[in-house]
C-alpha atoms as a PDB file:
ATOM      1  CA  UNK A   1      58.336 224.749-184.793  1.00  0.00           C
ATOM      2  CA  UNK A   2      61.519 223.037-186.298  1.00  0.00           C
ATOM      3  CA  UNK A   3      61.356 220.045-186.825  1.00  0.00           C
ATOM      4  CA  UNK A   4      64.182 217.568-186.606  1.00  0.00           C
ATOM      5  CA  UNK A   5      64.384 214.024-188.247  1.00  0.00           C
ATOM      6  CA  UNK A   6      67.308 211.806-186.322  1.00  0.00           C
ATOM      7  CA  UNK A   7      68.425 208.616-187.650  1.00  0.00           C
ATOM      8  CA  UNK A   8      71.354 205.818-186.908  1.00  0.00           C
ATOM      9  CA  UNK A   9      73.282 202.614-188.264  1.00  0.00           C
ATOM     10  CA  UNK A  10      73.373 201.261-184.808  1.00  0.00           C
ATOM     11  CA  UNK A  11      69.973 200.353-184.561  1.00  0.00           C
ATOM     12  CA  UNK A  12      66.834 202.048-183.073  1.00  0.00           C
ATOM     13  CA  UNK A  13      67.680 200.908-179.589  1.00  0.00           C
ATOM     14  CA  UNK A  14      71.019 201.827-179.288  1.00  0.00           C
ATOM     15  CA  UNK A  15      72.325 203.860-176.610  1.00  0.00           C
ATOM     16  CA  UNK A  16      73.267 206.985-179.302  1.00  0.00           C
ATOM     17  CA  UNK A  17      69.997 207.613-180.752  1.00  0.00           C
ATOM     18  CA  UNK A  18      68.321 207.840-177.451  1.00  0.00           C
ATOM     19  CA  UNK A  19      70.600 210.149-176.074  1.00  0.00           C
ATOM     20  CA  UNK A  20      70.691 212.347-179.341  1.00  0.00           C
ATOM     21  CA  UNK A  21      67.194 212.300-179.297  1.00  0.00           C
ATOM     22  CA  UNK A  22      66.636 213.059-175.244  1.00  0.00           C
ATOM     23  CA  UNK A  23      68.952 216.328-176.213  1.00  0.00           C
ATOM     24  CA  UNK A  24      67.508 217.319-179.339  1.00  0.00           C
ATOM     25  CA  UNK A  25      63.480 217.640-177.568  1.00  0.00           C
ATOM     26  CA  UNK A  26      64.186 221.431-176.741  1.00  0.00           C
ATOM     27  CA  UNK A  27      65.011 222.553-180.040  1.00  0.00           C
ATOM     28  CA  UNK A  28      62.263 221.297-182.210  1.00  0.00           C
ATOM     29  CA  UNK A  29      59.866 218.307-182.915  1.00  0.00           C
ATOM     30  CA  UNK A  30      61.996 215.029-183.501  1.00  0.00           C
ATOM     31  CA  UNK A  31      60.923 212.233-185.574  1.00  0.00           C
ATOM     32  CA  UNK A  32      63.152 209.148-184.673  1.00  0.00           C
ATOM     33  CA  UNK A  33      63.019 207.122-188.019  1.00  0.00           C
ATOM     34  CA  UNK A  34      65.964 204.445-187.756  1.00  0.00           C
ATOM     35  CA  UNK A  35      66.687 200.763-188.799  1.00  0.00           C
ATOM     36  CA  UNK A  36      65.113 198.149-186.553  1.00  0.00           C
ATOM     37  CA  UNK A  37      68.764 196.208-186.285  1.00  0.00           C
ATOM     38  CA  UNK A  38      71.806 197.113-186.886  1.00  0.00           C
ATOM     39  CA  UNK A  39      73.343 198.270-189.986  1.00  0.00           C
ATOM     40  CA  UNK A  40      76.835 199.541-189.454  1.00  0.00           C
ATOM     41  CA  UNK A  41      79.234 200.005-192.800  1.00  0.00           C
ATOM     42  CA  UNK A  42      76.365 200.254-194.923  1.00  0.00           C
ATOM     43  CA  UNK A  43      77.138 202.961-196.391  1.00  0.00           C
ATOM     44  CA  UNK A  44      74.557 205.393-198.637  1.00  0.00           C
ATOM     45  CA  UNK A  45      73.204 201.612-199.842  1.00  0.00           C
ATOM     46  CA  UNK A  46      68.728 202.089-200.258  1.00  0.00           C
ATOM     47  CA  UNK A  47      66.841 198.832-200.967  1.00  0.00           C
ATOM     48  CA  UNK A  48      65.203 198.929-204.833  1.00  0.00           C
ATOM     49  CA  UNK A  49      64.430 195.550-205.157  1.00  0.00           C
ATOM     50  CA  UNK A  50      62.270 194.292-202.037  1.00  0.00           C
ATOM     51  CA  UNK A  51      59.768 196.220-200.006  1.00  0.00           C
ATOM     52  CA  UNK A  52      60.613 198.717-196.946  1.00  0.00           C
ATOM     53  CA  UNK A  53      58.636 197.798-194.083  1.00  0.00           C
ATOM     54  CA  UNK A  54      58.288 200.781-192.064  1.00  0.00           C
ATOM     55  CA  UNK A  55      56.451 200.184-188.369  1.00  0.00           C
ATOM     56  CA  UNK A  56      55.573 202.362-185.239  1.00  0.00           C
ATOM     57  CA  UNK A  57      58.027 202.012-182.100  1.00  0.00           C
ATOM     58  CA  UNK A  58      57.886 202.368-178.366  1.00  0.00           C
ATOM     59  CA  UNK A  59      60.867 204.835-178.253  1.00  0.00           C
ATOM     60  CA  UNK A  60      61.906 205.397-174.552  1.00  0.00           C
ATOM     61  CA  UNK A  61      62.305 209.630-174.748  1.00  0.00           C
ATOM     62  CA  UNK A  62      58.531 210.976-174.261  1.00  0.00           C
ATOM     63  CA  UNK A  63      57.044 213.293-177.142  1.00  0.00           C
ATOM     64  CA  UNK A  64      59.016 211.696-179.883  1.00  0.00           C
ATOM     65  CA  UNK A  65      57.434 210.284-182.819  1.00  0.00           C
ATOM     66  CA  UNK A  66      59.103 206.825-183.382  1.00  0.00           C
ATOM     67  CA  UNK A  67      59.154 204.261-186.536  1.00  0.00           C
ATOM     68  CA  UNK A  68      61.514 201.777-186.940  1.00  0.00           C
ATOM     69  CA  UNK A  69      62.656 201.116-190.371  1.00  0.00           C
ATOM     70  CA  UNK A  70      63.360 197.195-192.122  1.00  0.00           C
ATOM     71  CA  UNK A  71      65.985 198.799-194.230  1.00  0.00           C
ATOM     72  CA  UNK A  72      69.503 200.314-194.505  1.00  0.00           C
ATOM     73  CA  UNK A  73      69.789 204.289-192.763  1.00  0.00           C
ATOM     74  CA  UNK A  74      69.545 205.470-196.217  1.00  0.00           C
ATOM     75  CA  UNK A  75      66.159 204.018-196.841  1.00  0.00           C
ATOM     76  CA  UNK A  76      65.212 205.469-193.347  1.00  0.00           C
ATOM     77  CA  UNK A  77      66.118 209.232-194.694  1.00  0.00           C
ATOM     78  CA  UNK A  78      63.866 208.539-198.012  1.00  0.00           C
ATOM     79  CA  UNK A  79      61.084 206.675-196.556  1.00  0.00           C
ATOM     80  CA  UNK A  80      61.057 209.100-193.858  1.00  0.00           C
ATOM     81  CA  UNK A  81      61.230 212.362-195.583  1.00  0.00           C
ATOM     82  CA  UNK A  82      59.218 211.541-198.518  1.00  0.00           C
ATOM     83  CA  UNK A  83      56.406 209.462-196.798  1.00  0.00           C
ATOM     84  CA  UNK A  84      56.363 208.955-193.225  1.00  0.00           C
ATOM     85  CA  UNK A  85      56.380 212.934-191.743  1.00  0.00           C
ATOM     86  CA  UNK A  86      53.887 214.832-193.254  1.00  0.00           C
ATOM     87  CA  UNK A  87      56.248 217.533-193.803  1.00  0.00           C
ATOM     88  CA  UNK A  88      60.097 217.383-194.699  1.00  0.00           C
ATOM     89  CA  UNK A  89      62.250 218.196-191.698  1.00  0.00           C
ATOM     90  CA  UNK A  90      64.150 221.156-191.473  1.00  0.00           C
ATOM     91  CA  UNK A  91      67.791 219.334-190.584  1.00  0.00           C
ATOM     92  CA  UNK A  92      68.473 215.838-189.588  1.00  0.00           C
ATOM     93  CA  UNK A  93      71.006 214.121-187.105  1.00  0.00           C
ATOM     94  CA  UNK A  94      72.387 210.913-187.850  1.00  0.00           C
ATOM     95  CA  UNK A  95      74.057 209.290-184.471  1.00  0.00           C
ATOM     96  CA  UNK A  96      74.948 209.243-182.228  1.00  0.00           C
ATOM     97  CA  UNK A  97      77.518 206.463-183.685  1.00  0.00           C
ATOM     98  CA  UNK A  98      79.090 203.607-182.023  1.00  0.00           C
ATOM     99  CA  UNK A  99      83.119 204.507-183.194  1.00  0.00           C
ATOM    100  CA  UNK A 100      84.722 207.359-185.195  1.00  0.00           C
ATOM    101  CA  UNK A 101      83.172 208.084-188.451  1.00  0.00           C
ATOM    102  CA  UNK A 102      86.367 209.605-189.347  1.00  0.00           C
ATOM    103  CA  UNK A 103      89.238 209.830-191.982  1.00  0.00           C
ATOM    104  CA  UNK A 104      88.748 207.451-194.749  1.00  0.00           C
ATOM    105  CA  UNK A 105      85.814 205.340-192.808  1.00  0.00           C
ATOM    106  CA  UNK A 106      83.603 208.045-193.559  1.00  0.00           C
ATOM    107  CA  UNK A 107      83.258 206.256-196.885  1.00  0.00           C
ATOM    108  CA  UNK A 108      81.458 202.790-195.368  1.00  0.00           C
ATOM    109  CA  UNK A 109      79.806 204.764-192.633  1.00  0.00           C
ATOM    110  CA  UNK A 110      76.023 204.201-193.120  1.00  0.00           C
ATOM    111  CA  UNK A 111      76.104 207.215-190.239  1.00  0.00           C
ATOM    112  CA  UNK A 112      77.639 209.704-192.899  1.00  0.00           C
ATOM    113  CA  UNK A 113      75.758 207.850-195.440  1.00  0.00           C
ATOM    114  CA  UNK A 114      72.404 208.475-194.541  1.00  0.00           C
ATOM    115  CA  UNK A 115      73.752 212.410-193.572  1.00  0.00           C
ATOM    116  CA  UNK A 116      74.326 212.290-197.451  1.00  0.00           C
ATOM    117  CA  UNK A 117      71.239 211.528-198.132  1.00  0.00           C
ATOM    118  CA  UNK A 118      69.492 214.241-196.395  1.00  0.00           C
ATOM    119  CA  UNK A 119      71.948 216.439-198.144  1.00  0.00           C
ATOM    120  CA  UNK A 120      70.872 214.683-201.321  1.00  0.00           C
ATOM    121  CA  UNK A 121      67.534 215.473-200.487  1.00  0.00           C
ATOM    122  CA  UNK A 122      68.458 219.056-200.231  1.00  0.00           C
ATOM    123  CA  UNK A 123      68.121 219.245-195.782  1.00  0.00           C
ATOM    124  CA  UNK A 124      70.779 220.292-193.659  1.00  0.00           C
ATOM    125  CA  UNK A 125      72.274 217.013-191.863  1.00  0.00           C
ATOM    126  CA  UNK A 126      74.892 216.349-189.324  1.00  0.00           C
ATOM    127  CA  UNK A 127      76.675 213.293-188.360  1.00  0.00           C
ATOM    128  CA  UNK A 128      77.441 212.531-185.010  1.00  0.00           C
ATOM    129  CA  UNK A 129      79.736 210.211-183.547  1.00  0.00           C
ATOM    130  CA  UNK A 130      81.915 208.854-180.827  1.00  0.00           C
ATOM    131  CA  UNK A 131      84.668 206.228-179.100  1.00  0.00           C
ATOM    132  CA  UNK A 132      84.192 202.896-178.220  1.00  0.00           C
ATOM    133  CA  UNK A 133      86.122 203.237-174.703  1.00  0.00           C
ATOM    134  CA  UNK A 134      85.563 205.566-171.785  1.00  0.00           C
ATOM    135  CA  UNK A 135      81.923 205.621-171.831  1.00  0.00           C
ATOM    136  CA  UNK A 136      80.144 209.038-172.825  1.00  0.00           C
ATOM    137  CA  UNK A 137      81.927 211.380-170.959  1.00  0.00           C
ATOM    138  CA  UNK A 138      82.791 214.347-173.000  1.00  0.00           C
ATOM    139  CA  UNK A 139      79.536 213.654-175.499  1.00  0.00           C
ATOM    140  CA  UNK A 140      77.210 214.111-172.650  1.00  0.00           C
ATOM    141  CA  UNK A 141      79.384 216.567-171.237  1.00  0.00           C
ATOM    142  CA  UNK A 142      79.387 218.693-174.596  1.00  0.00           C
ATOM    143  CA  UNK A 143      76.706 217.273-176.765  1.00  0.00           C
ATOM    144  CA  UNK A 144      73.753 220.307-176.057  1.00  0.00           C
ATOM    145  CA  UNK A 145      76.630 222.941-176.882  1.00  0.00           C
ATOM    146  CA  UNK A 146      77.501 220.735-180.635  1.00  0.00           C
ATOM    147  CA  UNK A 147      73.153 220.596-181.296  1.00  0.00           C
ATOM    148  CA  UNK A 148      73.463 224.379-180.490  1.00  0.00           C
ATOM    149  CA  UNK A 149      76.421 225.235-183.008  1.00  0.00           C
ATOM    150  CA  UNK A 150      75.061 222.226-185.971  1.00  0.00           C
ATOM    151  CA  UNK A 151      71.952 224.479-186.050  1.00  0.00           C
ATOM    152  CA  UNK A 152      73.470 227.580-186.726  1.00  0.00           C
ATOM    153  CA  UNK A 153      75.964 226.325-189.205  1.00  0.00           C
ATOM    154  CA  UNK A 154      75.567 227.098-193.114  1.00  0.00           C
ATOM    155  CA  UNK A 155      75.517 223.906-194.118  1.00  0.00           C
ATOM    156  CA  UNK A 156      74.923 224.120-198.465  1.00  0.00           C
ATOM    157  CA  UNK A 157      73.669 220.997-200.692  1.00  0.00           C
ATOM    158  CA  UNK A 158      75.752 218.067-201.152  1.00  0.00           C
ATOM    159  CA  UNK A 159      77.820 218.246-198.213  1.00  0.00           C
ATOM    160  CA  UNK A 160      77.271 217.714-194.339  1.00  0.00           C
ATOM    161  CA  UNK A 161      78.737 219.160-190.802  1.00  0.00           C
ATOM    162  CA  UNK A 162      80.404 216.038-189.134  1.00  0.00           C
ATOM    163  CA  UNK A 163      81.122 215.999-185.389  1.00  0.00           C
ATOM    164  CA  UNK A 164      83.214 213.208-183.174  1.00  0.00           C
ATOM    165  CA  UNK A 165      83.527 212.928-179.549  1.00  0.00           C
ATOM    166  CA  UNK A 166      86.832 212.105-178.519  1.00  0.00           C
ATOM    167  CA  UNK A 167      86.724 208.991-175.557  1.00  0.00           C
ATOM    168  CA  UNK A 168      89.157 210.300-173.019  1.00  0.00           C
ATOM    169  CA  UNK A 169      88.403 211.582-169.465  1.00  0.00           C
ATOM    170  CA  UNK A 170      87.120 214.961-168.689  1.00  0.00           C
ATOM    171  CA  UNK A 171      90.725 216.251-167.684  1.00  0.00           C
ATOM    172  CA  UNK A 172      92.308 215.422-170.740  1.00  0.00           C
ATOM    173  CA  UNK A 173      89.508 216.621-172.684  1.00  0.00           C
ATOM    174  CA  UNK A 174      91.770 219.272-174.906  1.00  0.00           C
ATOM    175  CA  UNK A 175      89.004 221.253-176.519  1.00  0.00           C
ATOM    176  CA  UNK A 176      86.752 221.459-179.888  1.00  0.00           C
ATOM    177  CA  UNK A 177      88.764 221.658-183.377  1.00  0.00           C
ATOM    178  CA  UNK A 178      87.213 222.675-185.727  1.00  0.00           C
ATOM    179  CA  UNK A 179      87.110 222.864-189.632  1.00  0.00           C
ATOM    180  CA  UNK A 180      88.722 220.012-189.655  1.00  0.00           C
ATOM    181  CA  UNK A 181      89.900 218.046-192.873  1.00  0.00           C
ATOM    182  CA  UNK A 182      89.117 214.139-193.590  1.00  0.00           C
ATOM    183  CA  UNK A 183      92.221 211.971-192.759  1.00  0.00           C
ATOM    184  CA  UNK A 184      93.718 209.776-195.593  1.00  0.00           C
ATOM    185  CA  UNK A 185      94.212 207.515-193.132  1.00  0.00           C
ATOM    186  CA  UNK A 186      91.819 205.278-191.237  1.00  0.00           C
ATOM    187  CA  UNK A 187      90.975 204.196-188.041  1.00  0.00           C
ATOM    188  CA  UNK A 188      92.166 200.904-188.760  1.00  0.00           C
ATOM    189  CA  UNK A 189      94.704 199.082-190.569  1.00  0.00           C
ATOM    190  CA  UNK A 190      91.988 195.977-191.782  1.00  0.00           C
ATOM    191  CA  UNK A 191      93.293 192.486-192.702  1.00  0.00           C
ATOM    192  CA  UNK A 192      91.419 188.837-192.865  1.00  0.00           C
ATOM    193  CA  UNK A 193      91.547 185.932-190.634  1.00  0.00           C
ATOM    194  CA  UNK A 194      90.889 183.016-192.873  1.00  0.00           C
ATOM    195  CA  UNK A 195      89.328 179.493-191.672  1.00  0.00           C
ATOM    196  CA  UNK A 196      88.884 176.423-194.468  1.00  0.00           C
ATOM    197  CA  UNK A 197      85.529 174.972-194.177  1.00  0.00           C
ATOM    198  CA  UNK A 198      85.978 171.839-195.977  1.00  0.00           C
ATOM    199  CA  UNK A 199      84.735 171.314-199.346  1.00  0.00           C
ATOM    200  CA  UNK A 200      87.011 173.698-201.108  1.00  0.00           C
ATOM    201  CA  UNK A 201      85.003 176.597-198.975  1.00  0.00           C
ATOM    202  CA  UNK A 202      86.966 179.165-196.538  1.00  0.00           C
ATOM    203  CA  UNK A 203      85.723 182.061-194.529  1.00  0.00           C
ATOM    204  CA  UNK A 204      86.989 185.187-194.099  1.00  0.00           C
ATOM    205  CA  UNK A 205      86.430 187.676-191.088  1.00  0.00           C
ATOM    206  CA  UNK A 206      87.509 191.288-190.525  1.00  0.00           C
ATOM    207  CA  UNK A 207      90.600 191.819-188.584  1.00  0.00           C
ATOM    208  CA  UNK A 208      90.901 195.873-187.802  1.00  0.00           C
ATOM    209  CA  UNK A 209      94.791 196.907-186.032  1.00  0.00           C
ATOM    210  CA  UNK A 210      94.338 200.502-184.052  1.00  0.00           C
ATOM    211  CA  UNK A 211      96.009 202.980-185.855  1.00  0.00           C
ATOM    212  CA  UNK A 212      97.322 205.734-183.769  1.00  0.00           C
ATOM    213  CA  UNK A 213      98.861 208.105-186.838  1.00  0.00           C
ATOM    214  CA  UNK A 214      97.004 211.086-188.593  1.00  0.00           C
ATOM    215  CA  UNK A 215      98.254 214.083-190.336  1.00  0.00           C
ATOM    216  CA  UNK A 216      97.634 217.459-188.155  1.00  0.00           C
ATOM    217  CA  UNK A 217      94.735 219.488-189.166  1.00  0.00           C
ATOM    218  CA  UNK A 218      92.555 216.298-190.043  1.00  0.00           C
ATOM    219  CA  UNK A 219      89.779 214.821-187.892  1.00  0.00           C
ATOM    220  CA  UNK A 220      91.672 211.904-187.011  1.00  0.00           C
ATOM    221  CA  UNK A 221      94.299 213.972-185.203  1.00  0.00           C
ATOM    222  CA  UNK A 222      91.770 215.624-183.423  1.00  0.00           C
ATOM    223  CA  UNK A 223      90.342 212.792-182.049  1.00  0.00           C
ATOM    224  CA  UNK A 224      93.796 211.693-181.033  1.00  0.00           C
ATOM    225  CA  UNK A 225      94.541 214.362-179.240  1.00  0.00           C
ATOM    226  CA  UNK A 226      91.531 214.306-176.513  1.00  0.00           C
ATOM    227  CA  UNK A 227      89.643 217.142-179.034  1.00  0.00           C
ATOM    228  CA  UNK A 228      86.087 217.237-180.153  1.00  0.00           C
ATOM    229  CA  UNK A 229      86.457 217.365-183.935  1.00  0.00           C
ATOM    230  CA  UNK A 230      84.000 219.191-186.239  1.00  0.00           C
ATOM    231  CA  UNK A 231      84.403 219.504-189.936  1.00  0.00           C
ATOM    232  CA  UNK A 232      82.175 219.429-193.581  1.00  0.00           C
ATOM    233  CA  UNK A 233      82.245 216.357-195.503  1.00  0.00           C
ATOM    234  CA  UNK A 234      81.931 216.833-199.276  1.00  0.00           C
ATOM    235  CA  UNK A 235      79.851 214.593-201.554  1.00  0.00           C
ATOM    236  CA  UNK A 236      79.636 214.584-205.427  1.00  0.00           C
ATOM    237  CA  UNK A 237      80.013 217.843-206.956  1.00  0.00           C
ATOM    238  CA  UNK A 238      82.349 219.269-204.800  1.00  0.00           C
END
């Protein structure tokens, strides 16, 4: 039986995971290995330095094996791969993400980062995401048909399939693009709010401005335009 290892950045209990997981039951064994909290723009970051505390969860999709990981998503693909199933998994889903990992966000996306790391381990791995607005209509709409095609892609070392619902309604839904190319652009224009503290001390805080533009042909664009956008992600080497 195949087996398939599915991970996240959003947490163990986030809404993603469990659905990627409830879809995933038919086509193989799933081991659900994920970070306990949240752990968005993480990146491919592992802990060296500290121990990874790795325990059993009460996952809410029946006949999954479940252990929620202290540590980043990457430390979730190593622990779990190299200790916690007793055998490595034949591909593993990372997902179902909270926002576009798209264009140039793919680089802080602990989604796409621990989809890297399966790659790095030498397994197939996909990374799955989707919009913040509109609720889950086209993923749950579509997602069985994307689990159907990520298994019969070719996916080669040291580079990963990479799939993003679009957040629109199911009449503008416009269709799957796919082989699509990484934006240059990203989903947000980022600046800082600052506040002063007192005692020569300020803070800073993340300030992210929608940004509507993307070159046609990239993943961005796709996304734009009401389309499910599928395309390979390259890594070192490449």
């Amino acid at each position: 039986m195949r087996r398939i290892m599915i991970t996240n950045d959003d947490g163990i209990e986030a809404s993603g995971i469990i659905r990627l997981a409830k879809a995933s039951k038919k086509y193989g064994e799933v081991w659900v290995i994920a970070p306990r909290y949240q752990k968005s723009a993480a990146s491919h970051s592992i802990t060296l330095h500290s121990p990874i505390e790795v325990e059993e969860f009460d996952f809410p999709v029946e006949g999954v094996h479940a252990y929620a990981v202290y540590g980043t998503p990457g430390d979730c693909v190593r622990v779990g791969t190299l200790n916690v199933m007793p055998e490595k998994p034949d591909i593993i889903f990372s997902g179902i993400n909270f926002g576009y990992n798209a264009g140039t966000d793919v680089q802080y996306s602990a989604t796409v980062g621990a989809a890297m790391e399966g790659a790095f381990q030498g397994i197939p791995s996909v990374a799955f995401s989707e919009g913040t607005n509109d609720g889950y209509i086209i993923t749950n709409k579509y997602l069985d048909q994307m689990i159907q095609e990520a298994l019969t892609w070719d996916i080669t070392d040291l580079q990963i399939l990479n799939i993003n619902f679009p957040t629109c309604k199911e009449e503008e839904f416009a269709g799957i693009l796919r082989e699509r190319k990484v934006a240059t652009t990203s989903v947000f224009n980022d600046s800082y709010t600052c506040e002063t503290l007192g005692n020569g001390r300020k803070a800073y805080m993340v300030h992210g401005e929608f940004e509507h533009e993307a070159a046609l042909g990239t993943d961005l664009r796709a996304l734009y335009d009401n389309h499910i956008s599928i395309g390979v992600v390259k890594n070192i080497g490449y």
